[in-house]
N, C-alpha and C. Protein backbone atom coordinates (compact mmCIF):
# COMPACT_ATOMS: atom_id res chain seq x y z
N UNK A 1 25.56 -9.73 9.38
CA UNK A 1 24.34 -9.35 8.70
C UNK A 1 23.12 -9.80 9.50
N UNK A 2 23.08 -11.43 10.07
CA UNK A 2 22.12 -11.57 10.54
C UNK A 2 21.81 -10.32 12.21
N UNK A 3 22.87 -9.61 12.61
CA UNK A 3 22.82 -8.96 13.59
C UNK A 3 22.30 -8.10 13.78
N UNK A 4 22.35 -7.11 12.34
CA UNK A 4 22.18 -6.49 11.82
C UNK A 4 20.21 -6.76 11.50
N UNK A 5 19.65 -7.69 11.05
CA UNK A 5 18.93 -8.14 10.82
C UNK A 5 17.67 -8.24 11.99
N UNK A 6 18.34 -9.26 12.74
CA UNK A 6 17.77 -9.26 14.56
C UNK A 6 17.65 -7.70 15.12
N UNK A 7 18.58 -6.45 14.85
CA UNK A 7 18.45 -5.24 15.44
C UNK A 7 17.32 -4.87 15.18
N UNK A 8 16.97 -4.56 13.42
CA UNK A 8 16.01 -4.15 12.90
C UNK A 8 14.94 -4.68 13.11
N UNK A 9 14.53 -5.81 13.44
CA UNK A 9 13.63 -6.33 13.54
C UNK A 9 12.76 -6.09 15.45
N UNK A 10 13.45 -6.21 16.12
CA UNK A 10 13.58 -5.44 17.24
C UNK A 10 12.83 -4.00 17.24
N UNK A 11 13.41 -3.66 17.08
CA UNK A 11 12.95 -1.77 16.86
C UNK A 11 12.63 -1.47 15.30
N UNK A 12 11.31 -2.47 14.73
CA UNK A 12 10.88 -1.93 13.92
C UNK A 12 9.52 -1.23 13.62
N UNK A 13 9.11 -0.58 13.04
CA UNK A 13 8.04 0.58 13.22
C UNK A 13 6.78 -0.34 12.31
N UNK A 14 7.25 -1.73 12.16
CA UNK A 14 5.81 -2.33 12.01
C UNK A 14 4.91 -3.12 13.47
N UNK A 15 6.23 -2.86 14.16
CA UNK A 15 5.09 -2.85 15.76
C UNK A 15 4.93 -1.94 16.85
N UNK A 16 5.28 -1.04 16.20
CA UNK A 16 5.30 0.29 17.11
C UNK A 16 4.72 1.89 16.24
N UNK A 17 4.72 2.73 16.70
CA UNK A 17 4.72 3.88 16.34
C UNK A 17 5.81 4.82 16.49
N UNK A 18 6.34 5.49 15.63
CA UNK A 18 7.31 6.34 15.86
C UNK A 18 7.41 7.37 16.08
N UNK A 19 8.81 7.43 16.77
CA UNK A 19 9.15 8.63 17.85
C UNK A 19 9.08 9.79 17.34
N UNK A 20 8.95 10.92 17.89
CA UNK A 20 9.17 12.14 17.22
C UNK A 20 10.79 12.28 16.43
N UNK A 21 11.52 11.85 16.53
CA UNK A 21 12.77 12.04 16.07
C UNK A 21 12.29 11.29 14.49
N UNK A 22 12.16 9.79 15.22
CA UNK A 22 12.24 9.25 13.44
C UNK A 22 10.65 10.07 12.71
N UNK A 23 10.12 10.78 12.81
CA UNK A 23 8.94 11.15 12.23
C UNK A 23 9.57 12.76 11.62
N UNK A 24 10.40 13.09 12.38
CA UNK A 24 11.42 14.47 11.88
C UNK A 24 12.24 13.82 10.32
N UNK A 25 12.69 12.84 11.16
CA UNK A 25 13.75 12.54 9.81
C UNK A 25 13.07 11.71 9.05
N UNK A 26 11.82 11.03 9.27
CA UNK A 26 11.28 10.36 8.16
C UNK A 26 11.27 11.66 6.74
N UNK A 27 10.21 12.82 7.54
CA UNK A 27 9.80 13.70 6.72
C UNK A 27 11.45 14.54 5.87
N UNK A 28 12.32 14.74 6.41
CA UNK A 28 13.28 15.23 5.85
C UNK A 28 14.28 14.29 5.20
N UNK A 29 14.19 12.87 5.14
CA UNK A 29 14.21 11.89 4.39
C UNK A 29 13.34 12.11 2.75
N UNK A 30 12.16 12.16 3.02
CA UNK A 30 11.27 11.91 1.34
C UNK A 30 11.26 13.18 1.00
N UNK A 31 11.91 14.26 1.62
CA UNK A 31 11.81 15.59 0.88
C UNK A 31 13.24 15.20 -0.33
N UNK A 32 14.10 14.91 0.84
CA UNK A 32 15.38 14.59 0.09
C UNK A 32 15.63 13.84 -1.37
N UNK A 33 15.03 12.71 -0.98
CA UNK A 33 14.48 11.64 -2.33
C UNK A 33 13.52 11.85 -3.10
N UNK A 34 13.12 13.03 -2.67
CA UNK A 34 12.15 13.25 -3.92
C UNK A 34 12.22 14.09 -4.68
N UNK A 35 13.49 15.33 -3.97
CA UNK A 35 13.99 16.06 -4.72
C UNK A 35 15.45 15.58 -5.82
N UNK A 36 16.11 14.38 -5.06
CA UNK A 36 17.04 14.10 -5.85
C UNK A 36 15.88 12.94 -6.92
N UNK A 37 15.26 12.57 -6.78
CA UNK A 37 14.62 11.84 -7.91
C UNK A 37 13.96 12.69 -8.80
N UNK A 38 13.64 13.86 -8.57
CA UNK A 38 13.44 15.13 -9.56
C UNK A 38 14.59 15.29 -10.34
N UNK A 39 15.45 16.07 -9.40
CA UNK A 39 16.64 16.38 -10.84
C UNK A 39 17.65 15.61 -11.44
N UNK A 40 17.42 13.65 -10.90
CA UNK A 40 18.14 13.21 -11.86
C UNK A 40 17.47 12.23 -12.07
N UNK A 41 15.90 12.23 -11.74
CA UNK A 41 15.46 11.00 -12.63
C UNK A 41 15.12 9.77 -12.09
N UNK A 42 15.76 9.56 -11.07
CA UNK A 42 15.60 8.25 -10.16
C UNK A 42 16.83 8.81 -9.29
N UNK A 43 17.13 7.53 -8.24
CA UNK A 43 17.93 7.90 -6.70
C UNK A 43 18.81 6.77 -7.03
N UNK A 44 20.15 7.32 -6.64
CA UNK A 44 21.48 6.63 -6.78
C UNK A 44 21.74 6.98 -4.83
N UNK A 45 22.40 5.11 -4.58
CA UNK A 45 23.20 5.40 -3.26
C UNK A 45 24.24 4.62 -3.58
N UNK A 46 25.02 4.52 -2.48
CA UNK A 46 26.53 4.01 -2.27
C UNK A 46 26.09 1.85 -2.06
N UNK A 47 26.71 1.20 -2.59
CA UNK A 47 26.59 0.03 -2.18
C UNK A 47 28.10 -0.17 -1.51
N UNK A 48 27.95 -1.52 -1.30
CA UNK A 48 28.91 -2.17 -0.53
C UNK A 48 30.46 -1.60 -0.53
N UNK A 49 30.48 -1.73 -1.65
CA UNK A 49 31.78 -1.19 -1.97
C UNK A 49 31.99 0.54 -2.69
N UNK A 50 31.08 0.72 -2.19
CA UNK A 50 30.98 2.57 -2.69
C UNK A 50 30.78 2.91 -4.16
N UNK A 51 29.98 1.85 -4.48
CA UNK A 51 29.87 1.97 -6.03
C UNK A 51 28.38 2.53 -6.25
N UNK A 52 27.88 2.97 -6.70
CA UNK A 52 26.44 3.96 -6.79
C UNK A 52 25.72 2.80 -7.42
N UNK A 53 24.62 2.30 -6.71
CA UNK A 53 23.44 1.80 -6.96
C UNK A 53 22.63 2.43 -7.65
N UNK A 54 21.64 2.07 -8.36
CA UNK A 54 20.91 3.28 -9.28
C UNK A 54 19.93 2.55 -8.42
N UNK A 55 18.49 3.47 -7.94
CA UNK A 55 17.35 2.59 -7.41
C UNK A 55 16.05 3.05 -8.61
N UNK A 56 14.95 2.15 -8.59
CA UNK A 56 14.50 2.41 -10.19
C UNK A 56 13.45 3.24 -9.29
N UNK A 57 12.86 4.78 -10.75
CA UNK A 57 11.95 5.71 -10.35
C UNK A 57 10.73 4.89 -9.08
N UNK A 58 9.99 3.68 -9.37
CA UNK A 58 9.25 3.17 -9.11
C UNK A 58 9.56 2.88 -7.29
N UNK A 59 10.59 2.42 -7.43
CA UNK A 59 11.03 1.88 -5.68
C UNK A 59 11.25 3.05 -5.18
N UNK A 60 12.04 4.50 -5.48
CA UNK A 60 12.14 5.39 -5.01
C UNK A 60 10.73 6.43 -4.41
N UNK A 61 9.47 6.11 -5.42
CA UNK A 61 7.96 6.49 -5.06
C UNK A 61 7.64 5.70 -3.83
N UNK A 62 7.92 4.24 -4.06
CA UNK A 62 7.87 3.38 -2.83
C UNK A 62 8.05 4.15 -1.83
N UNK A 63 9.47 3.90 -1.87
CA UNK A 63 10.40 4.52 -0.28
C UNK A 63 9.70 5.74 0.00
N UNK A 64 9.28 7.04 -0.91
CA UNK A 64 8.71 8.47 -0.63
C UNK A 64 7.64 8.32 0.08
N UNK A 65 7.06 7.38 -0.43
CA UNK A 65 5.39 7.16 0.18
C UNK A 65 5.28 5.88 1.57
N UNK A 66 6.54 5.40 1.72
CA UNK A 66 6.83 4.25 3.11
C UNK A 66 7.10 6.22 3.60
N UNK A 67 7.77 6.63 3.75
CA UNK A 67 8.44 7.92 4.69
C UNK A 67 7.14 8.65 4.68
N UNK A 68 6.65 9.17 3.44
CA UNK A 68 5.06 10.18 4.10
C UNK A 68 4.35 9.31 5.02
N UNK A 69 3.99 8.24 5.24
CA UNK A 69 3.22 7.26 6.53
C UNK A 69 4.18 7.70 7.83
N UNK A 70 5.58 6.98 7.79
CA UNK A 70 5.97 7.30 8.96
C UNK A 70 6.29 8.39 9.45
N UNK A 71 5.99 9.96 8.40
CA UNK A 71 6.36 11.12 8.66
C UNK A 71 5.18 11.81 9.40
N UNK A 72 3.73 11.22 8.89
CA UNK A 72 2.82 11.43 9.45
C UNK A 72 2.16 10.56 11.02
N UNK A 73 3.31 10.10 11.06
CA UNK A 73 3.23 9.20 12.40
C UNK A 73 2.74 7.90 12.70
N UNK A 74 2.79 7.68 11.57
CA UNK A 74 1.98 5.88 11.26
C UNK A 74 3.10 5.06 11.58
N UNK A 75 2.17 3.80 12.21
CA UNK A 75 2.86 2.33 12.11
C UNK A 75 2.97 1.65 10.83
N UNK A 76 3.93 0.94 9.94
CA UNK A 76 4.04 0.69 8.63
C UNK A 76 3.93 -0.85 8.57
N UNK A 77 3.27 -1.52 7.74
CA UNK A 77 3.27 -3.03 7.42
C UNK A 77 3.57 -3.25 6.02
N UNK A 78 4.63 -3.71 5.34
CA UNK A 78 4.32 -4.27 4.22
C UNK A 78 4.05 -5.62 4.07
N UNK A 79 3.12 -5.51 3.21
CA UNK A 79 2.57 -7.15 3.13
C UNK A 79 3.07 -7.27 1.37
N UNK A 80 3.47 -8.70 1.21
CA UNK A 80 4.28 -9.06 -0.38
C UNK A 80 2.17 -9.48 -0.48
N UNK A 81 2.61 -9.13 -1.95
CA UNK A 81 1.49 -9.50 -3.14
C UNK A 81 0.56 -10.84 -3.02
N UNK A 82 1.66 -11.75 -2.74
CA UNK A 82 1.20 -13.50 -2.35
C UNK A 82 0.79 -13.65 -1.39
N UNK A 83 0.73 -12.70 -0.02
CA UNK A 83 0.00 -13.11 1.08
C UNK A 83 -1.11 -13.46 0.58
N UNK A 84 -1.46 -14.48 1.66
CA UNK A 84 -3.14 -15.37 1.91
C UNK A 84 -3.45 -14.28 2.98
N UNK A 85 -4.51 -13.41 3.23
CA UNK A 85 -5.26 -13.28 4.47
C UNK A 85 -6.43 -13.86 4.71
N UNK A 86 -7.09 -13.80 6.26
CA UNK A 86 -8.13 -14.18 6.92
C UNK A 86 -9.29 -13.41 6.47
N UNK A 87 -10.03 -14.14 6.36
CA UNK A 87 -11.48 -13.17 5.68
C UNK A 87 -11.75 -11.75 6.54
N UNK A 88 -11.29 -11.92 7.78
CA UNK A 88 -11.31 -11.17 8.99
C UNK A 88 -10.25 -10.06 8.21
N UNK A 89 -8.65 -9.84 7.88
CA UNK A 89 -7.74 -9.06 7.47
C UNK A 89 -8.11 -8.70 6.37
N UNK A 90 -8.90 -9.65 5.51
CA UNK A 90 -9.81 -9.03 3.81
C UNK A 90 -10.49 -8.14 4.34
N UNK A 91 -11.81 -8.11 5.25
CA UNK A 91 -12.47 -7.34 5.34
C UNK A 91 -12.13 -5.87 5.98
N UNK A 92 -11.20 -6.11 7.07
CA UNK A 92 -10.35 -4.78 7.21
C UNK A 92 -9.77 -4.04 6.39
N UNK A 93 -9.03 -4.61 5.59
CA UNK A 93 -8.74 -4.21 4.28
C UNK A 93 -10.06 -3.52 3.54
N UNK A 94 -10.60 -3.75 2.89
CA UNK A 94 -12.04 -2.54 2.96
C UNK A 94 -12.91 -1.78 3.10
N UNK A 95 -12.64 -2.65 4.64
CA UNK A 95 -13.35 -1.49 5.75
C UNK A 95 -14.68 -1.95 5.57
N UNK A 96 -14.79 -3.24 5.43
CA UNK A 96 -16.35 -3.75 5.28
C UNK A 96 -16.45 -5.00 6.57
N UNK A 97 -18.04 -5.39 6.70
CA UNK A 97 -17.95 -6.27 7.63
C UNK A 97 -17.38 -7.90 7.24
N UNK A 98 -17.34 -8.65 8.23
CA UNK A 98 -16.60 -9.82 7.69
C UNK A 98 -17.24 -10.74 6.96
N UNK A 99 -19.15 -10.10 7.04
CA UNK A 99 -19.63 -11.26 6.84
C UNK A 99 -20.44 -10.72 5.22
N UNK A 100 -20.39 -9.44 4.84
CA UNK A 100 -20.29 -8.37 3.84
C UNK A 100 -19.29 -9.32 2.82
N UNK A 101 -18.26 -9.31 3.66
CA UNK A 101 -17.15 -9.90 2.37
C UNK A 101 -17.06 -11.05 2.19
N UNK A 102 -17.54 -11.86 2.77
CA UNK A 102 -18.17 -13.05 3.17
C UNK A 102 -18.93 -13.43 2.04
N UNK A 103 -20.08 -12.56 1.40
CA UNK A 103 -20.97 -12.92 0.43
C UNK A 103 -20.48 -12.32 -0.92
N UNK A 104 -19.36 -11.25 -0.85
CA UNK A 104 -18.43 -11.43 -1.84
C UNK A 104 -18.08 -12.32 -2.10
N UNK A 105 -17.25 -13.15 -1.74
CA UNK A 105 -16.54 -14.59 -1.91
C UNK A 105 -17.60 -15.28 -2.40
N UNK A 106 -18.66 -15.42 -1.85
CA UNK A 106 -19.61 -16.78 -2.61
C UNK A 106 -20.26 -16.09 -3.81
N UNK A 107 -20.16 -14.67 -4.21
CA UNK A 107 -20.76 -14.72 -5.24
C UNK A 107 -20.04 -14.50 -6.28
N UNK A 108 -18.35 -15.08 -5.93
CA UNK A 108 -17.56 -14.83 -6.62
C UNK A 108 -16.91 -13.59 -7.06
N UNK A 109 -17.06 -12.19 -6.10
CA UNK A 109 -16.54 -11.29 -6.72
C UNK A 109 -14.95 -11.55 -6.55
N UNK A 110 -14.60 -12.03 -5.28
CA UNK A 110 -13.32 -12.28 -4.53
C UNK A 110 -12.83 -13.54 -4.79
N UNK A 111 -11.92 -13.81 -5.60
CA UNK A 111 -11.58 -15.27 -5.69
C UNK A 111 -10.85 -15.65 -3.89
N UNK A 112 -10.71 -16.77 -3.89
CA UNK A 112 -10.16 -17.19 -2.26
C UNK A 112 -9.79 -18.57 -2.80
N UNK A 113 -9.03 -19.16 -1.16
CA UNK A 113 -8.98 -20.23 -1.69
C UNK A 113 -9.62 -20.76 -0.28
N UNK A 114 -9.68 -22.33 -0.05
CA UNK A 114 -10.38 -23.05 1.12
C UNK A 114 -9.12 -24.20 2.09
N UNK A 115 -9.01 -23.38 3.11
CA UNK A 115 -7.69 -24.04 3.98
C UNK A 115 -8.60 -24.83 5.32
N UNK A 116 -8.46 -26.23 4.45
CA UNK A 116 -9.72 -27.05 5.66
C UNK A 116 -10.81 -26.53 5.65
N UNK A 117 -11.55 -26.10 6.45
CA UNK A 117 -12.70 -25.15 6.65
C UNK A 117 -12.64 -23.96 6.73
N UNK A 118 -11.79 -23.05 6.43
CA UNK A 118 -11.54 -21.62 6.22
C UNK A 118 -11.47 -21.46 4.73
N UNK A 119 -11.94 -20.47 5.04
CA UNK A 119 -11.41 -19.11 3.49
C UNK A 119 -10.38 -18.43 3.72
N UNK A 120 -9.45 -17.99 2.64
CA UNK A 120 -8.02 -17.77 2.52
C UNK A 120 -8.27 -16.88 1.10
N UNK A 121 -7.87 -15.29 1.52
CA UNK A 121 -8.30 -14.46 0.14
C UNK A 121 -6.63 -14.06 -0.38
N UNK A 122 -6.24 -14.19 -1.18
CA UNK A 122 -5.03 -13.54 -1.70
C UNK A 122 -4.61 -11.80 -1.93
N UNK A 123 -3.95 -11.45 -1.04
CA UNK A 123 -3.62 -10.14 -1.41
C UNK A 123 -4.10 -9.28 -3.16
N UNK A 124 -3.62 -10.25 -3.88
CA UNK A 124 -3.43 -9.88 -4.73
C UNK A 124 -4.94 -9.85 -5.30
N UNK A 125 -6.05 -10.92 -5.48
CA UNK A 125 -7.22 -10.79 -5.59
C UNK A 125 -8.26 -9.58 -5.08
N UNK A 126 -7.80 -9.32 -3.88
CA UNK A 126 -8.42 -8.33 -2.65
C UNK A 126 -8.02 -6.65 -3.45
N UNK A 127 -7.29 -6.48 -4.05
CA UNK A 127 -6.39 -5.25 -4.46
C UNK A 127 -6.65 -5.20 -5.96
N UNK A 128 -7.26 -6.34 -6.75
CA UNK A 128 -7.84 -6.33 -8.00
C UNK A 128 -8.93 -6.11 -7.91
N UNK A 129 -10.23 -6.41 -6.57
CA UNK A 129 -11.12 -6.16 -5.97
C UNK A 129 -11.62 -4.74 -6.05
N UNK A 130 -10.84 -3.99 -5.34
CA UNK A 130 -10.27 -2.85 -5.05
C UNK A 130 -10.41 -1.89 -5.68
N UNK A 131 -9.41 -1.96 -7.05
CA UNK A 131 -9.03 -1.29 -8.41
C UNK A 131 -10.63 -1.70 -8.99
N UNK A 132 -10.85 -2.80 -9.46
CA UNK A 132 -12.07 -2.82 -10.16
C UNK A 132 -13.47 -1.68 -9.75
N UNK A 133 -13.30 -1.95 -8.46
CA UNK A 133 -14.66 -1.48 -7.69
C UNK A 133 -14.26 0.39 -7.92
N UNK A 134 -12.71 0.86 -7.51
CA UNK A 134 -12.47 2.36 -7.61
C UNK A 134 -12.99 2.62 -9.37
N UNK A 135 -12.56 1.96 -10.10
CA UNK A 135 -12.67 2.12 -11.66
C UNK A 135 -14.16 1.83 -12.10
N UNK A 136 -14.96 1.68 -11.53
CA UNK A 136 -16.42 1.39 -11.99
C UNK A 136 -17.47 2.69 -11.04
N UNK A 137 -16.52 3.13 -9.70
CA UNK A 137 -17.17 4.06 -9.14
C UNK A 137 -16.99 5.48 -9.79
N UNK A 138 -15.36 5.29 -10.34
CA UNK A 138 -15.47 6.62 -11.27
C UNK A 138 -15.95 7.08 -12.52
N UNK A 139 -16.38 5.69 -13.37
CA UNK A 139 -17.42 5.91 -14.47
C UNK A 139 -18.52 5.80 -14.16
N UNK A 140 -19.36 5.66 -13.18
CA UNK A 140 -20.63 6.01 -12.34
C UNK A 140 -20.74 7.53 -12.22
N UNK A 141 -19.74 8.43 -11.31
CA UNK A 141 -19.35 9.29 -11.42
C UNK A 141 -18.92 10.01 -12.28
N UNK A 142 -18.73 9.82 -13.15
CA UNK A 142 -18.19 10.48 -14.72
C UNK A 142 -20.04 10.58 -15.30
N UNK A 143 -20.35 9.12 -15.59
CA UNK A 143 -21.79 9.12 -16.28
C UNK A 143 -22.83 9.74 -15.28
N UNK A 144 -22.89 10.26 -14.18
CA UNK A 144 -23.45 10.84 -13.32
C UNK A 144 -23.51 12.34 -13.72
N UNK A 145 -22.21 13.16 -13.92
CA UNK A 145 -21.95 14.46 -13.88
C UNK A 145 -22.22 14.85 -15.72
N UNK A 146 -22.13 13.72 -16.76
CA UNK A 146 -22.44 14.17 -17.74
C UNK A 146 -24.47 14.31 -17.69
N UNK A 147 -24.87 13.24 -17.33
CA UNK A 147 -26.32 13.09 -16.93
C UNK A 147 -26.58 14.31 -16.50
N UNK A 148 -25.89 15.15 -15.54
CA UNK A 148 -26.46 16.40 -14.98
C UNK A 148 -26.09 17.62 -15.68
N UNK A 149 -24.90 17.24 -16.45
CA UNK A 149 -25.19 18.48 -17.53
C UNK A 149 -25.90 18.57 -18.54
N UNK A 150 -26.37 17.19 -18.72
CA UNK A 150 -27.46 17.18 -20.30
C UNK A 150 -28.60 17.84 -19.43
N UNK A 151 -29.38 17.01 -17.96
CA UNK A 151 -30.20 18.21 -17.50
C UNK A 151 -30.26 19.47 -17.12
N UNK A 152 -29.22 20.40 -16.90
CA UNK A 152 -28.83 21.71 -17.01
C UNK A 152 -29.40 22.35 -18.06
N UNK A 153 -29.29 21.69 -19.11
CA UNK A 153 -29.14 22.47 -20.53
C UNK A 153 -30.48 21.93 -21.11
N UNK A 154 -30.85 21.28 -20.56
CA UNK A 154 -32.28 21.36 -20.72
C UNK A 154 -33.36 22.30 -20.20
């Protein structure tokens, strides 16, 4: 297993970009799983001993949407929930400057934590960040487009 382990890790497509082959079969991969998660609901495979795994609807969207990245030719990273990043990887993550997110943190929009003299933002904070900010831009947008129909009809 660990061999197995060391292979993958080797030739994995979180430090590379992939080949035209795996970008063929990525895409004919999530067609597959997304059609068998259509007509039965979620995706069953073979385990160890050839006994059918059930995989739940949720991980199977996972896997569909890991394969549309690498089908479209992307390099893939998953990062777990508990990562700490660098104010530097927060702000990439938004696509804002470092020092932008920087005055997030002190005005508390971003909880963090303090490692010696660094800031340390939690995945999981950064992505509640995120959601909050998408969910307040679309009732801006909602109260925007009703605003312009009350002036229409005026």
């Amino acid at each position: 297993m660990a061999n197995t382990a060391e292979k993958l890790e080797h030739n994995s497509l979180m430090d590379r970009l992939p080949t035209a082959e795996e970008i063929d079969s990525a895409a004919h991969a999530a067609t597959a799983i997304a059609v068998a998660m259509e007509l039965d609901g979620g995706l069953k495979v073979s385990g160890e001993n050839g006994d059918p795994v059930k995989i739940a609807p949720a991980v199977g969207e996972l896997i569909i949407e890991l394969l549309g990245h690498v089908s479209n030719g992307n390099m893939v990273t998953l990062v777990p929930v508990g990562t700490m990043l660098t104010t530097q990887q927060a702000a990439d993550m938004l696509n804002v400057s470092r020092p932008y997110l920087t005055g997030l943190l002190k005005k508390g929009e971003i909880a963090f934590e303090e490692v010696g003299k660094h800031r340390r933002v939690p995945l999981k904070a950064l992505m509640e960040y995120k959601e909050n900010k998408a969910r307040r831009q679309e009732e801006t947008l909602r109260e925007l487009s009703r605003l312009g129909q009350e002036y229409d009809r005026a």
